[in-house]
PDB file of N, CA and C in Angstrom:
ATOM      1  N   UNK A   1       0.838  -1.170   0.000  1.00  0.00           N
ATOM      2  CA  UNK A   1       0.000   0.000   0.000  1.00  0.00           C
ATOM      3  C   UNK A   1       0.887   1.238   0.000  1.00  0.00           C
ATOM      4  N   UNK A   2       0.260   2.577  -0.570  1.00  0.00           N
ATOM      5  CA  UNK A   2       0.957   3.523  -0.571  1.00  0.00           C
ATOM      6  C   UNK A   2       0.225   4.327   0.015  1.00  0.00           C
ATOM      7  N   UNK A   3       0.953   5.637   0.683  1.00  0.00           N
ATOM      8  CA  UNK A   3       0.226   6.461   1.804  1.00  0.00           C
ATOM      9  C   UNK A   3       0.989   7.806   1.327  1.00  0.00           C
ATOM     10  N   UNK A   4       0.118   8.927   0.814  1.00  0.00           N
ATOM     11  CA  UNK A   4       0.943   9.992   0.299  1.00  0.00           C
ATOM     12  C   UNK A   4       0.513  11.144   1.398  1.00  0.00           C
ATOM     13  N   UNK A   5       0.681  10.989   2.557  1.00  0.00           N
ATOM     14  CA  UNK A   5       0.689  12.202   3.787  1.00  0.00           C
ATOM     15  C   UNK A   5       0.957  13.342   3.090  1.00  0.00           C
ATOM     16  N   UNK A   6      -0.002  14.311   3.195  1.00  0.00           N
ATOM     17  CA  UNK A   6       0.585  15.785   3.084  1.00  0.00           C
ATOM     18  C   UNK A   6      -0.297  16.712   4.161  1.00  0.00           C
ATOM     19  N   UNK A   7       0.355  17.997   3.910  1.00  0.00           N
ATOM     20  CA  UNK A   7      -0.396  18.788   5.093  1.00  0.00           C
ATOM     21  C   UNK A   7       0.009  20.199   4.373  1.00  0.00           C
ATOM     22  N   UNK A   8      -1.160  21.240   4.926  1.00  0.00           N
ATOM     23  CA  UNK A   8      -1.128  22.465   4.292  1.00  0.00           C
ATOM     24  C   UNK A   8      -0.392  23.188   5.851  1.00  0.00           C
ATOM     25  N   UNK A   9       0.761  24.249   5.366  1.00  0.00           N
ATOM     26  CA  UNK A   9       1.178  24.633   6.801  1.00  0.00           C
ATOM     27  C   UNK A   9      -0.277  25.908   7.080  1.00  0.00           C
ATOM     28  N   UNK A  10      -0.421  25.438   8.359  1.00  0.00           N
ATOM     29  CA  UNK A  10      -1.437  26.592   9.134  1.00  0.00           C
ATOM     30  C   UNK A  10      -1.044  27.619   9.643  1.00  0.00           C
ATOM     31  N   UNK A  11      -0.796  28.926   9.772  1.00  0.00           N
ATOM     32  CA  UNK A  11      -0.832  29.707  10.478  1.00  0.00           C
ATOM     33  C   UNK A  11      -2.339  29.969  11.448  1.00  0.00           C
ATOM     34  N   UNK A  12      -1.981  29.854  12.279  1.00  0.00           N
ATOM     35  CA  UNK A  12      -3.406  29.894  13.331  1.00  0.00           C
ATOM     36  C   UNK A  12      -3.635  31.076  13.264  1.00  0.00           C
ATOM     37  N   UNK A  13      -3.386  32.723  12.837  1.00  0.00           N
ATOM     38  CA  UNK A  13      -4.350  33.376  12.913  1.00  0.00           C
ATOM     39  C   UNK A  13      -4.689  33.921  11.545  1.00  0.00           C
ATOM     40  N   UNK A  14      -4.401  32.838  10.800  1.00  0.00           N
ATOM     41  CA  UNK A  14      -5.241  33.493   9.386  1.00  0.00           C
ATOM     42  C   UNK A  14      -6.459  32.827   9.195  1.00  0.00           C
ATOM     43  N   UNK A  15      -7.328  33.380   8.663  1.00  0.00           N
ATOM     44  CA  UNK A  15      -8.328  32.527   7.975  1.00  0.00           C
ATOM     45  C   UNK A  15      -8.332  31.875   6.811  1.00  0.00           C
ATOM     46  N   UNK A  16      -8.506  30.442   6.895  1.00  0.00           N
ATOM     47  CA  UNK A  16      -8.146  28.691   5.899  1.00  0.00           C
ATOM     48  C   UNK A  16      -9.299  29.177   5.317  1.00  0.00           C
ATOM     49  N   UNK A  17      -9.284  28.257   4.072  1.00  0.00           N
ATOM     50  CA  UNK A  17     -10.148  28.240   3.177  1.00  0.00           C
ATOM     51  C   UNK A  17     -11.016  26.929   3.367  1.00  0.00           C
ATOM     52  N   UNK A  18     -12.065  26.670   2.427  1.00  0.00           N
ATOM     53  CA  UNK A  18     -12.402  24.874   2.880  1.00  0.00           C
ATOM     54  C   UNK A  18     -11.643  23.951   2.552  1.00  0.00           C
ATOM     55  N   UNK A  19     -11.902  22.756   3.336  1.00  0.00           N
ATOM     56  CA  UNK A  19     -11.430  21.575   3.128  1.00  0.00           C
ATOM     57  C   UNK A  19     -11.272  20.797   1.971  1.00  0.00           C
ATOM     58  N   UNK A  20     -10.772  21.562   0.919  1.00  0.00           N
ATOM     59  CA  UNK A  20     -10.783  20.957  -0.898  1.00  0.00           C
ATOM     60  C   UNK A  20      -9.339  20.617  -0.894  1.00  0.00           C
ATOM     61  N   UNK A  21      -9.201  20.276  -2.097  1.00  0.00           N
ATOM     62  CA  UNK A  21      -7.866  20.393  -2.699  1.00  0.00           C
ATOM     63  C   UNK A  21      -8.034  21.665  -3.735  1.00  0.00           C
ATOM     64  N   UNK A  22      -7.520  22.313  -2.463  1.00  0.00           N
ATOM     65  CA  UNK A  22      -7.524  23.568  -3.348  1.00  0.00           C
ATOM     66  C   UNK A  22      -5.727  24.188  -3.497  1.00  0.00           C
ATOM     67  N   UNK A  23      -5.271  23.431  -3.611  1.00  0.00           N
ATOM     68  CA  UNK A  23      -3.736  24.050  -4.302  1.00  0.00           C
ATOM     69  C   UNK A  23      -3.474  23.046  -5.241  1.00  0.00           C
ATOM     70  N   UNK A  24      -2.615  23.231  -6.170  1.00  0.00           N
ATOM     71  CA  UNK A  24      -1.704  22.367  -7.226  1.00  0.00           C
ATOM     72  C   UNK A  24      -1.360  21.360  -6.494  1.00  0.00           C
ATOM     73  N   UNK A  25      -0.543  21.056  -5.329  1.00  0.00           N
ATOM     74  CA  UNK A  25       0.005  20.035  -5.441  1.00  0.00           C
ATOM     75  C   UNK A  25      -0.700  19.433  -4.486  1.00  0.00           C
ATOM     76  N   UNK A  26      -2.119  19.982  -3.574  1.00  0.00           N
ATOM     77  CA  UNK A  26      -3.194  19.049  -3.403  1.00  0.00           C
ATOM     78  C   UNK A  26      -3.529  18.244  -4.380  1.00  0.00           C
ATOM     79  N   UNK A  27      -3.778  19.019  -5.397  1.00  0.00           N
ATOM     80  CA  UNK A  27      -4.385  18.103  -6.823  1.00  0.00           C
ATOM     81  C   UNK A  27      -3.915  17.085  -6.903  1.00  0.00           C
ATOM     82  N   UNK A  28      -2.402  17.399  -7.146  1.00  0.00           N
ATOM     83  CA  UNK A  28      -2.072  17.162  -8.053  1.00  0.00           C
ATOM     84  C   UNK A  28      -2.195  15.662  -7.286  1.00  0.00           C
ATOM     85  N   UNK A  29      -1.762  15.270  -5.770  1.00  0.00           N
ATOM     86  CA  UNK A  29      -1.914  14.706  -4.930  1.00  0.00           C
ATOM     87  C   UNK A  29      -3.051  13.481  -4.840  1.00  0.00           C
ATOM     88  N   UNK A  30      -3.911  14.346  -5.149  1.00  0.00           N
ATOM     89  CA  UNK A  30      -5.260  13.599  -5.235  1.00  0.00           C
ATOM     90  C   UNK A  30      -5.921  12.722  -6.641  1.00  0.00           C
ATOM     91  N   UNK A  31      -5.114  13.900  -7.610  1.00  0.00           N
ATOM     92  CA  UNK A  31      -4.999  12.455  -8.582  1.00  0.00           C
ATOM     93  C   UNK A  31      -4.300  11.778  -8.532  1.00  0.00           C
ATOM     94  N   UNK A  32      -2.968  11.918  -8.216  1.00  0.00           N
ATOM     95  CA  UNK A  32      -2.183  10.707  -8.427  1.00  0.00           C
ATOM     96  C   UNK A  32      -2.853   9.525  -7.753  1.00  0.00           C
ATOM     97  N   UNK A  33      -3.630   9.320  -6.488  1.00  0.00           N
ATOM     98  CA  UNK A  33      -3.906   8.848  -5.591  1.00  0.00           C
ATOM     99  C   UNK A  33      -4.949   7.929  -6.183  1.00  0.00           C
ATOM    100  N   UNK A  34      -5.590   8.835  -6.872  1.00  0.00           N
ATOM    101  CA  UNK A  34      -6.647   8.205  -8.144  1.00  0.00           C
ATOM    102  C   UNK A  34      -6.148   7.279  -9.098  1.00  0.00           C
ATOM    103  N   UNK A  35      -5.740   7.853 -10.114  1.00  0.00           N
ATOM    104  CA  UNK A  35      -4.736   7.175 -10.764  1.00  0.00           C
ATOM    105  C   UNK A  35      -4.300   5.841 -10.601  1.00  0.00           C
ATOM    106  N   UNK A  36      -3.228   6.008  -9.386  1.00  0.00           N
ATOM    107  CA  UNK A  36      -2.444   4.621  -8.763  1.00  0.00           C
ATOM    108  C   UNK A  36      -3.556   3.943  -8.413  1.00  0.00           C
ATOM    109  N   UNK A  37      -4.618   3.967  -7.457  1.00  0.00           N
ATOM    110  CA  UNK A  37      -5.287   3.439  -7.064  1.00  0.00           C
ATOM    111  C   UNK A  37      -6.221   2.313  -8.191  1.00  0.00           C
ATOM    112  N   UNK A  38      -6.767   2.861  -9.800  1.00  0.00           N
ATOM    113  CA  UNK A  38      -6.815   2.101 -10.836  1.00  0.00           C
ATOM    114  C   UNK A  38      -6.061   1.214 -11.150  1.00  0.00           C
ATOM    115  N   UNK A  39      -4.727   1.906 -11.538  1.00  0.00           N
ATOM    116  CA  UNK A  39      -3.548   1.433 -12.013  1.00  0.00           C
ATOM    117  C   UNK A  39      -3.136   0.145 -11.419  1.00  0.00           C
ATOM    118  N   UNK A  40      -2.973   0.049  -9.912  1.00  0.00           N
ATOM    119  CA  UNK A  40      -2.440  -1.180  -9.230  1.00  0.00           C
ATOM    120  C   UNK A  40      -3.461  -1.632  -8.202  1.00  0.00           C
ATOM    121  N   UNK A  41      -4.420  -1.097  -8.236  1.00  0.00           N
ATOM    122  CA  UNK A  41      -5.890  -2.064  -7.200  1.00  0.00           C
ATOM    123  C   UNK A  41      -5.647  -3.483  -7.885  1.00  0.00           C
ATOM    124  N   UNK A  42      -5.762  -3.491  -9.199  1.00  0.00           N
ATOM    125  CA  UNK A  42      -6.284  -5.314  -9.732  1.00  0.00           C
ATOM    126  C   UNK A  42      -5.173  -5.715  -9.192  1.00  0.00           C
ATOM    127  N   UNK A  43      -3.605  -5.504  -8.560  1.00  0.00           N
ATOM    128  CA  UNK A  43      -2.916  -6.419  -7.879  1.00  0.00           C
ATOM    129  C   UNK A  43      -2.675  -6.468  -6.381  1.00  0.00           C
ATOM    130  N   UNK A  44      -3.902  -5.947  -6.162  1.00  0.00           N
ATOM    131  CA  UNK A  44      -4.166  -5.736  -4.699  1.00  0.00           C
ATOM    132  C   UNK A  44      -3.427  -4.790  -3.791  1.00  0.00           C
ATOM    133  N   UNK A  45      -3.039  -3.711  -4.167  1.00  0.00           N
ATOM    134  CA  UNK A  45      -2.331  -2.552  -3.527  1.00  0.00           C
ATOM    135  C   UNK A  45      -3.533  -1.214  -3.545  1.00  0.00           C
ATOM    136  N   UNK A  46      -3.527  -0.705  -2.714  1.00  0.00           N
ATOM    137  CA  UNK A  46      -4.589   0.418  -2.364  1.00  0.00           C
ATOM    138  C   UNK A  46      -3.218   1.740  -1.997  1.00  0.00           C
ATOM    139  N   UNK A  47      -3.961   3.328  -2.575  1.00  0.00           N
ATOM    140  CA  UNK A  47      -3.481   3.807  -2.623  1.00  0.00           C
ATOM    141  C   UNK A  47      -4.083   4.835  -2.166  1.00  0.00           C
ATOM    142  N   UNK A  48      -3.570   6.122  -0.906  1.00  0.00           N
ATOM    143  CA  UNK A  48      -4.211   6.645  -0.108  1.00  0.00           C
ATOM    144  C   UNK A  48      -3.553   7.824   0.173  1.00  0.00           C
ATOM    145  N   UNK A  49      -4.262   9.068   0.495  1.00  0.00           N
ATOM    146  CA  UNK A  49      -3.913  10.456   0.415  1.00  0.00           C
ATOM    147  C   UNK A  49      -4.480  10.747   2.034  1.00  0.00           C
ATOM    148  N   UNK A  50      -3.094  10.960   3.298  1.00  0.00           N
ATOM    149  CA  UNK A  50      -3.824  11.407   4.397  1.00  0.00           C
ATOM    150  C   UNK A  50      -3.492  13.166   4.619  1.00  0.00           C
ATOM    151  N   UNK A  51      -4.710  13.481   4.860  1.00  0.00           N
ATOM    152  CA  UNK A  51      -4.688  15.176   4.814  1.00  0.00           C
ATOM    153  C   UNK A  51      -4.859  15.293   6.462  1.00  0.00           C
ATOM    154  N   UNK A  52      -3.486  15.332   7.174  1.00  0.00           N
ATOM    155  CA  UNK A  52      -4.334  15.810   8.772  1.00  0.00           C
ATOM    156  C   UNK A  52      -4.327  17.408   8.389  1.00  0.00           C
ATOM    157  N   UNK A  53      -5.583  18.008   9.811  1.00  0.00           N
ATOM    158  CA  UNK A  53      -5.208  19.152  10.127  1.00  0.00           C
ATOM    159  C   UNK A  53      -4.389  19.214  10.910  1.00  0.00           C
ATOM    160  N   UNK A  54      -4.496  20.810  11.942  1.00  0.00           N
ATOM    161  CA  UNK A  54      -3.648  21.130  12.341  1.00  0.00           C
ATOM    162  C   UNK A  54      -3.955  19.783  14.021  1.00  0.00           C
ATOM    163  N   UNK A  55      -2.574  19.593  14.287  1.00  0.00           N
ATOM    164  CA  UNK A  55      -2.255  18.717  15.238  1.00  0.00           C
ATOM    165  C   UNK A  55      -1.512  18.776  16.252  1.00  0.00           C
ATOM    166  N   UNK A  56      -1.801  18.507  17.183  1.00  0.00           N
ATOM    167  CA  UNK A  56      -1.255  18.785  18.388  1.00  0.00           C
ATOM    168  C   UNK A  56       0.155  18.156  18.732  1.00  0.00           C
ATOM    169  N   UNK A  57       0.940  18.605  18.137  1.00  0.00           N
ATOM    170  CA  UNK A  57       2.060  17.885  17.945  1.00  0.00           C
ATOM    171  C   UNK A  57       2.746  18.917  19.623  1.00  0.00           C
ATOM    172  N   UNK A  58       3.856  18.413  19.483  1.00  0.00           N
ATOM    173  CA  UNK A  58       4.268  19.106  20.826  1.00  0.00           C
ATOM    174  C   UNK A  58       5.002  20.378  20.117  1.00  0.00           C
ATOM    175  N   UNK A  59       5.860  20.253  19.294  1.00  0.00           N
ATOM    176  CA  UNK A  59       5.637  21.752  18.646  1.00  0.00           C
ATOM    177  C   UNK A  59       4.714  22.687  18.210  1.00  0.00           C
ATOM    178  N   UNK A  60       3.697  22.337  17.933  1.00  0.00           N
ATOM    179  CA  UNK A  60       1.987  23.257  18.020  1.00  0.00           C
ATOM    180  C   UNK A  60       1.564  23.834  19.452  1.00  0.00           C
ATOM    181  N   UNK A  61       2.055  22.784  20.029  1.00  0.00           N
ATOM    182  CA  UNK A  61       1.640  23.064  22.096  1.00  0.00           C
ATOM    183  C   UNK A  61       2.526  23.965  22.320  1.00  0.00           C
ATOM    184  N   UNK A  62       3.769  24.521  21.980  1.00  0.00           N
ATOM    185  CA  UNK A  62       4.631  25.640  22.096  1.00  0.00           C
ATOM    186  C   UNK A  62       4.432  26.625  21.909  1.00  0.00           C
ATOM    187  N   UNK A  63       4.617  26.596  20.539  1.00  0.00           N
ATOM    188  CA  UNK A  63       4.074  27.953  19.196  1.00  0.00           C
ATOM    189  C   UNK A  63       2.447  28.366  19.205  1.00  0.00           C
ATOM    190  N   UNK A  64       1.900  27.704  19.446  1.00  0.00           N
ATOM    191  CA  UNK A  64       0.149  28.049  19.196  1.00  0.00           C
ATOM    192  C   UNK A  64      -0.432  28.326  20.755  1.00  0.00           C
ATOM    193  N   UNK A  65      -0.980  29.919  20.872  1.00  0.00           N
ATOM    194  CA  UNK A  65      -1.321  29.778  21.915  1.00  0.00           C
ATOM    195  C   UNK A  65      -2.454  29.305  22.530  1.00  0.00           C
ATOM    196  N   UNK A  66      -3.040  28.679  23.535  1.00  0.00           N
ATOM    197  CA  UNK A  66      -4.230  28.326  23.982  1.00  0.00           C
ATOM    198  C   UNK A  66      -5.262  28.672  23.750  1.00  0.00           C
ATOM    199  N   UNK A  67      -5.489  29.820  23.242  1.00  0.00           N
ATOM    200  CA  UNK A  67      -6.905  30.402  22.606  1.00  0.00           C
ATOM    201  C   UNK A  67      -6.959  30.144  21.428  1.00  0.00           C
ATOM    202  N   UNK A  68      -6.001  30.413  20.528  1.00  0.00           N
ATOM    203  CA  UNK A  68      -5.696  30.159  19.127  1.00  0.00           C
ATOM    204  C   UNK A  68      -6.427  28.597  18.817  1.00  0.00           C
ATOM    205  N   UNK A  69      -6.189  27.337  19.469  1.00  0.00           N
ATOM    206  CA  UNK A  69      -5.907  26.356  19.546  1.00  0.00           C
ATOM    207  C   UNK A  69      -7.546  26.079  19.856  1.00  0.00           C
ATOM    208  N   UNK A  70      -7.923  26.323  20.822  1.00  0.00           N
ATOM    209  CA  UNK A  70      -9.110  26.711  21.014  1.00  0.00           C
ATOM    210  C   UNK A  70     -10.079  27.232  20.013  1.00  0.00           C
ATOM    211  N   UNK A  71      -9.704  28.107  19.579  1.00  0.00           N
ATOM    212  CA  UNK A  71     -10.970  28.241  18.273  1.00  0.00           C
ATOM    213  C   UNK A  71     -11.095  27.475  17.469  1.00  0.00           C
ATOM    214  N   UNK A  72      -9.680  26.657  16.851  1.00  0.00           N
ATOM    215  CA  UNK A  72      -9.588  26.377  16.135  1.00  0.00           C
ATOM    216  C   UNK A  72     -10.409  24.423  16.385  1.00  0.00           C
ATOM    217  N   UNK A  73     -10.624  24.406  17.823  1.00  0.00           N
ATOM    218  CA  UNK A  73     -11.050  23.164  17.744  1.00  0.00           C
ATOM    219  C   UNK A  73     -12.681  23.567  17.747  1.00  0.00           C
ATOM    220  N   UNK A  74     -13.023  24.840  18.373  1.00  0.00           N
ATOM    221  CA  UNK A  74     -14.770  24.816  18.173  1.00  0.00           C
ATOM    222  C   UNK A  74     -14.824  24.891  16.555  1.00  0.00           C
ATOM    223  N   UNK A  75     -13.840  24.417  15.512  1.00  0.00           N
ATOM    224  CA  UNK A  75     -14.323  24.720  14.287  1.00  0.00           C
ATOM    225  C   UNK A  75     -14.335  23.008  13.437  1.00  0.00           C
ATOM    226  N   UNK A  76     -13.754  22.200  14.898  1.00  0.00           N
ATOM    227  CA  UNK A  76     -13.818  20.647  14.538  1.00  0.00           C
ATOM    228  C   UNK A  76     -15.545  20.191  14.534  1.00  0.00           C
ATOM    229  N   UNK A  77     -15.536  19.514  14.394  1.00  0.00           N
ATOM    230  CA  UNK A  77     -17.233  19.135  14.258  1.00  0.00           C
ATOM    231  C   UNK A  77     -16.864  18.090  16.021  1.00  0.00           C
ATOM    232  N   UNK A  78     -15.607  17.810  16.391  1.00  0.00           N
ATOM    233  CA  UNK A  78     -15.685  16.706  17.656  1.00  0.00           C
ATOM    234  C   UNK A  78     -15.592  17.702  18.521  1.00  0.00           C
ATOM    235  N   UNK A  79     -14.987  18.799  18.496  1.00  0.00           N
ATOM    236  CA  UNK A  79     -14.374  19.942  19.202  1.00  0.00           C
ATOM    237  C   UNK A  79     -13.711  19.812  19.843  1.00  0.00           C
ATOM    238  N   UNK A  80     -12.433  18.673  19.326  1.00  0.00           N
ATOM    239  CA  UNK A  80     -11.269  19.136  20.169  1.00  0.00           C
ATOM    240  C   UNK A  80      -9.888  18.289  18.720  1.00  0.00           C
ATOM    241  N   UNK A  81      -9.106  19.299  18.974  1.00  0.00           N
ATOM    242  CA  UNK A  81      -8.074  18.737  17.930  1.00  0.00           C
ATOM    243  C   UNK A  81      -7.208  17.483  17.884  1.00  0.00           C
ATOM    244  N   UNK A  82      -6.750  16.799  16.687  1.00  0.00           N
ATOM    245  CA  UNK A  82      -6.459  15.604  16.786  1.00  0.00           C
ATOM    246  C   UNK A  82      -4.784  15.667  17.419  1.00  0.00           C
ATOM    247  N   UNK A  83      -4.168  14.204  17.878  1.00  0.00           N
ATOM    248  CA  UNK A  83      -3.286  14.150  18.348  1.00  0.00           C
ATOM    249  C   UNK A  83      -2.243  13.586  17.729  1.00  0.00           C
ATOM    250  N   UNK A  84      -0.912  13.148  17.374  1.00  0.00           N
ATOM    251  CA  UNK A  84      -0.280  12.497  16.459  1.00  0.00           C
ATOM    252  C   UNK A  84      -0.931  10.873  16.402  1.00  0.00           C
ATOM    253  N   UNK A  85      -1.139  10.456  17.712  1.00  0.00           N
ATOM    254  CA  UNK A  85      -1.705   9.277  17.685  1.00  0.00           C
ATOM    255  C   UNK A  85      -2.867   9.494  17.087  1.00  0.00           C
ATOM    256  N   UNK A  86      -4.018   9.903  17.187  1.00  0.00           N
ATOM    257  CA  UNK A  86      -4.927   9.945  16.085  1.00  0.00           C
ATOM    258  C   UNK A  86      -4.422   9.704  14.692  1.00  0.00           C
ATOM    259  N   UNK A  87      -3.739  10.546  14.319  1.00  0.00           N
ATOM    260  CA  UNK A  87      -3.070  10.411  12.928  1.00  0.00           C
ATOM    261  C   UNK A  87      -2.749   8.703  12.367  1.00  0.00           C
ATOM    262  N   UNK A  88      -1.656   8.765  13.768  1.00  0.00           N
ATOM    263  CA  UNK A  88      -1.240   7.187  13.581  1.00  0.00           C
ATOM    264  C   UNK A  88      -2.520   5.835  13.281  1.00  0.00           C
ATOM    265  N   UNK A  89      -3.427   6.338  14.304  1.00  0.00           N
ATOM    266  CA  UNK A  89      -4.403   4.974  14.072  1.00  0.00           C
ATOM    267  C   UNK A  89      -5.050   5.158  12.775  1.00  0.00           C
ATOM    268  N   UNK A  90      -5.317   6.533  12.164  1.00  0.00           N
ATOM    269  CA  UNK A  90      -5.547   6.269  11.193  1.00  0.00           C
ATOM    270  C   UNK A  90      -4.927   5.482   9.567  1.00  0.00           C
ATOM    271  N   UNK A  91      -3.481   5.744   9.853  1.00  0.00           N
ATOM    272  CA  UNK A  91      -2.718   5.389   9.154  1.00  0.00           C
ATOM    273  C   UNK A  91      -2.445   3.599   8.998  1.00  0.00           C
ATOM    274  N   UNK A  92      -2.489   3.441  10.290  1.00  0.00           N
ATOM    275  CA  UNK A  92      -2.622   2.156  10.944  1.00  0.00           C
ATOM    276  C   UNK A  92      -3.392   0.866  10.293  1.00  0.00           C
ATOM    277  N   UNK A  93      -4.636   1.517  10.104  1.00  0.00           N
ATOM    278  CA  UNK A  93      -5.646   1.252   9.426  1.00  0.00           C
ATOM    279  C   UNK A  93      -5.372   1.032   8.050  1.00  0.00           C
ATOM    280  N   UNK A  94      -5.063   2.055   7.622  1.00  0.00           N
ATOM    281  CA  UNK A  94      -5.302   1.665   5.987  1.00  0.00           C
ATOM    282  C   UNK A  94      -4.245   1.040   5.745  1.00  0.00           C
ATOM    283  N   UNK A  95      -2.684   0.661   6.327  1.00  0.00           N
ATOM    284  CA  UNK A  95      -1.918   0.072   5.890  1.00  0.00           C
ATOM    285  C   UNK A  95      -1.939  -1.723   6.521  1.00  0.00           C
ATOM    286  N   UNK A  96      -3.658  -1.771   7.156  1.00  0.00           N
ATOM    287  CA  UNK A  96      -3.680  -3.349   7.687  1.00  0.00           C
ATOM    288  C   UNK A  96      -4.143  -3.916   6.497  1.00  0.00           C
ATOM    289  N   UNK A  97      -4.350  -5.064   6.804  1.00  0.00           N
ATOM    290  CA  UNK A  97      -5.429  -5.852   6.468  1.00  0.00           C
ATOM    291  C   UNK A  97      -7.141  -5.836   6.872  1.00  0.00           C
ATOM    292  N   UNK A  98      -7.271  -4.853   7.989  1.00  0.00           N
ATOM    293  CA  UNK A  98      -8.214  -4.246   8.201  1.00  0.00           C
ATOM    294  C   UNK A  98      -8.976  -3.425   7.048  1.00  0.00           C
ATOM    295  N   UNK A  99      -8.178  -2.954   6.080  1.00  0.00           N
ATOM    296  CA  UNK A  99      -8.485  -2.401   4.891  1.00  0.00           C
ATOM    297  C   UNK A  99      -8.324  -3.362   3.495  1.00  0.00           C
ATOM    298  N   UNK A 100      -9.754  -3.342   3.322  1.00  0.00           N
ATOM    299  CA  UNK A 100      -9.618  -4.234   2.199  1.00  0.00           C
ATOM    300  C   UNK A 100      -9.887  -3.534   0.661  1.00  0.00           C
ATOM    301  N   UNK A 101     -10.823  -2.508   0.977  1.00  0.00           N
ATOM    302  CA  UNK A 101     -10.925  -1.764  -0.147  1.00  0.00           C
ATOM    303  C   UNK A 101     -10.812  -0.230  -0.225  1.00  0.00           C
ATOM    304  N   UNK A 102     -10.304   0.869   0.637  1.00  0.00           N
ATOM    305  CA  UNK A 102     -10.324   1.837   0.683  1.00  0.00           C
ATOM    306  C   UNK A 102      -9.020   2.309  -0.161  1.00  0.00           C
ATOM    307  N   UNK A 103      -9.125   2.703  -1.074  1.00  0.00           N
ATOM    308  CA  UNK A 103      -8.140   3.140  -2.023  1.00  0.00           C
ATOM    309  C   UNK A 103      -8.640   4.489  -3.350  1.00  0.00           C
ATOM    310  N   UNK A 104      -7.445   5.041  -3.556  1.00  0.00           N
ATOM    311  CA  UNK A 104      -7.740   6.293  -4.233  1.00  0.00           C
ATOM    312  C   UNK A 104      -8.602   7.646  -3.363  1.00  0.00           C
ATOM    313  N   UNK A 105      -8.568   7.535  -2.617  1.00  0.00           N
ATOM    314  CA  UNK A 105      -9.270   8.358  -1.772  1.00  0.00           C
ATOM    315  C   UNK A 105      -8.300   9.319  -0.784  1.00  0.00           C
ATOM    316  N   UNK A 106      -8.374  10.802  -0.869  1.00  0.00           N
ATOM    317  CA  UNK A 106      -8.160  11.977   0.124  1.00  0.00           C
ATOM    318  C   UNK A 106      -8.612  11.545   1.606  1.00  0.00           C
ATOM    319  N   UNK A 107      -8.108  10.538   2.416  1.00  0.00           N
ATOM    320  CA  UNK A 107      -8.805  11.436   3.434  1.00  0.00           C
ATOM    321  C   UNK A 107      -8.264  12.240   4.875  1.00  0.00           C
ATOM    322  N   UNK A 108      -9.565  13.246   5.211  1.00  0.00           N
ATOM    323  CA  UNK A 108      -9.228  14.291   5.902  1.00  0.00           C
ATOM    324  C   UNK A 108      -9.432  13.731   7.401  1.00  0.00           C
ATOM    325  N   UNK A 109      -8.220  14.043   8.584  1.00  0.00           N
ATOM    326  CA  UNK A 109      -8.494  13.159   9.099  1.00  0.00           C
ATOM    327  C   UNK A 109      -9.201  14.580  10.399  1.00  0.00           C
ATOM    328  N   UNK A 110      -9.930  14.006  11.299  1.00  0.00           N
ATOM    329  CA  UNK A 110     -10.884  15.029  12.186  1.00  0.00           C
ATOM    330  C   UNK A 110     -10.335  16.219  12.010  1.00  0.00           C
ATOM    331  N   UNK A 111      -9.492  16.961  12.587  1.00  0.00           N
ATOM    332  CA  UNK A 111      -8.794  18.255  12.498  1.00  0.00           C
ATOM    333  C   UNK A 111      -8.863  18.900  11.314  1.00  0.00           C
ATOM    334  N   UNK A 112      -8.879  18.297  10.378  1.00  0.00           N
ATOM    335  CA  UNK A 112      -8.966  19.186   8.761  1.00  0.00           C
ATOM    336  C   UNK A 112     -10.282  19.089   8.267  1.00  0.00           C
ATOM    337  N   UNK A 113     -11.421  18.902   9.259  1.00  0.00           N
ATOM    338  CA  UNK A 113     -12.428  18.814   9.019  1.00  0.00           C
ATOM    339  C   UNK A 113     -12.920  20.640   9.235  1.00  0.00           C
ATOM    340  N   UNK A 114     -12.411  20.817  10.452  1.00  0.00           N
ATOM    341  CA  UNK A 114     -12.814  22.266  10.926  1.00  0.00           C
ATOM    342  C   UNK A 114     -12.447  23.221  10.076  1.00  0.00           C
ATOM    343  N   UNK A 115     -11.657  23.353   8.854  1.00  0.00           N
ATOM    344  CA  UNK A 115     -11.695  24.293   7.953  1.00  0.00           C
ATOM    345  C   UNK A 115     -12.797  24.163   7.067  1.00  0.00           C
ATOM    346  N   UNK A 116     -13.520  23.009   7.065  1.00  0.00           N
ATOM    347  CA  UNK A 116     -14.807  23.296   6.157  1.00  0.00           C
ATOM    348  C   UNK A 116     -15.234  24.689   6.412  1.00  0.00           C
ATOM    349  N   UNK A 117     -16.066  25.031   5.136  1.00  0.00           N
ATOM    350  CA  UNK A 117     -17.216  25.971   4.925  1.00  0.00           C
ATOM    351  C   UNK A 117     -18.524  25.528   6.083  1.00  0.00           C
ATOM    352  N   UNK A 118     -19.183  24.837   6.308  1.00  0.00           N
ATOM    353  CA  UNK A 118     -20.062  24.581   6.736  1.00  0.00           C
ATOM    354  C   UNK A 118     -19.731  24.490   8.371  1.00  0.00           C
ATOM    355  N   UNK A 119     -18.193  24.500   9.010  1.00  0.00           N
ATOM    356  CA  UNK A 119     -17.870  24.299  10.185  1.00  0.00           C
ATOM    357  C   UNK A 119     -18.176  26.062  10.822  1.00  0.00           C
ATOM    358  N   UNK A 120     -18.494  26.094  12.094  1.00  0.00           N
ATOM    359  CA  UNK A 120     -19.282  26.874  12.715  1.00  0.00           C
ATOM    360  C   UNK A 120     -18.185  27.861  12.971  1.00  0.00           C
TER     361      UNK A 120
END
């Protein structure tokens, strides 16, 4: 399986756009993901695009201050931001056998949910 992690850098006090692939090398990202995923599914390889948001990494817990961090999770739909381990189990997942067919697919994992349009 292939796992093409990317991440948009956040500045916490600007305002994000929605949750698209909205740059070039999102795209470009997301097709490839497509693509491969045709290309080598019939030999049983799945191919996967993880978009975290912003994450509570212990360098975010430094640099980002507590309020910042805070808004930014009332804009999660869980309301509270993901952790590297989050990340991990997700990753976890698609590279088991637990995953049998999830391939060609972006996905956004909780935290990059809160830049939606529709997030409050």
């Amino acid at each position: 399986m292939y796992l093409f992690p990317f991440s948009r850098r956040l500045h916490p006090l600007r305002q994000h756009r929605p949750a698209t692939c909205d740059t070039p090398r999102q795209q470009l990202l997301a097709g490839l993901a497509r693509s491969l995923a045709w290309e080598l599914g019939r030999d049983g390889i799945l191919v996967n695009v993880v978009a975290p948001g912003l994450t509570l990494t212990e360098r975010v817990r430094e640099s980002v201050p507590p309020e910042v961090a805070e808004r930014f999770a009332a804009r999660v739909p869980s309301r509270h931001l993901s952790a590297p381990e989050d990340l991990a189990g997700l990753i976890v997942f698609l590279a088991s056998a637990a995953n049998r067919n999830v391939s060609g697919e972006v996905l956004r994992e909780g935290s990059a949910t809160g830049r939606s349009a529709h997030a409050g």
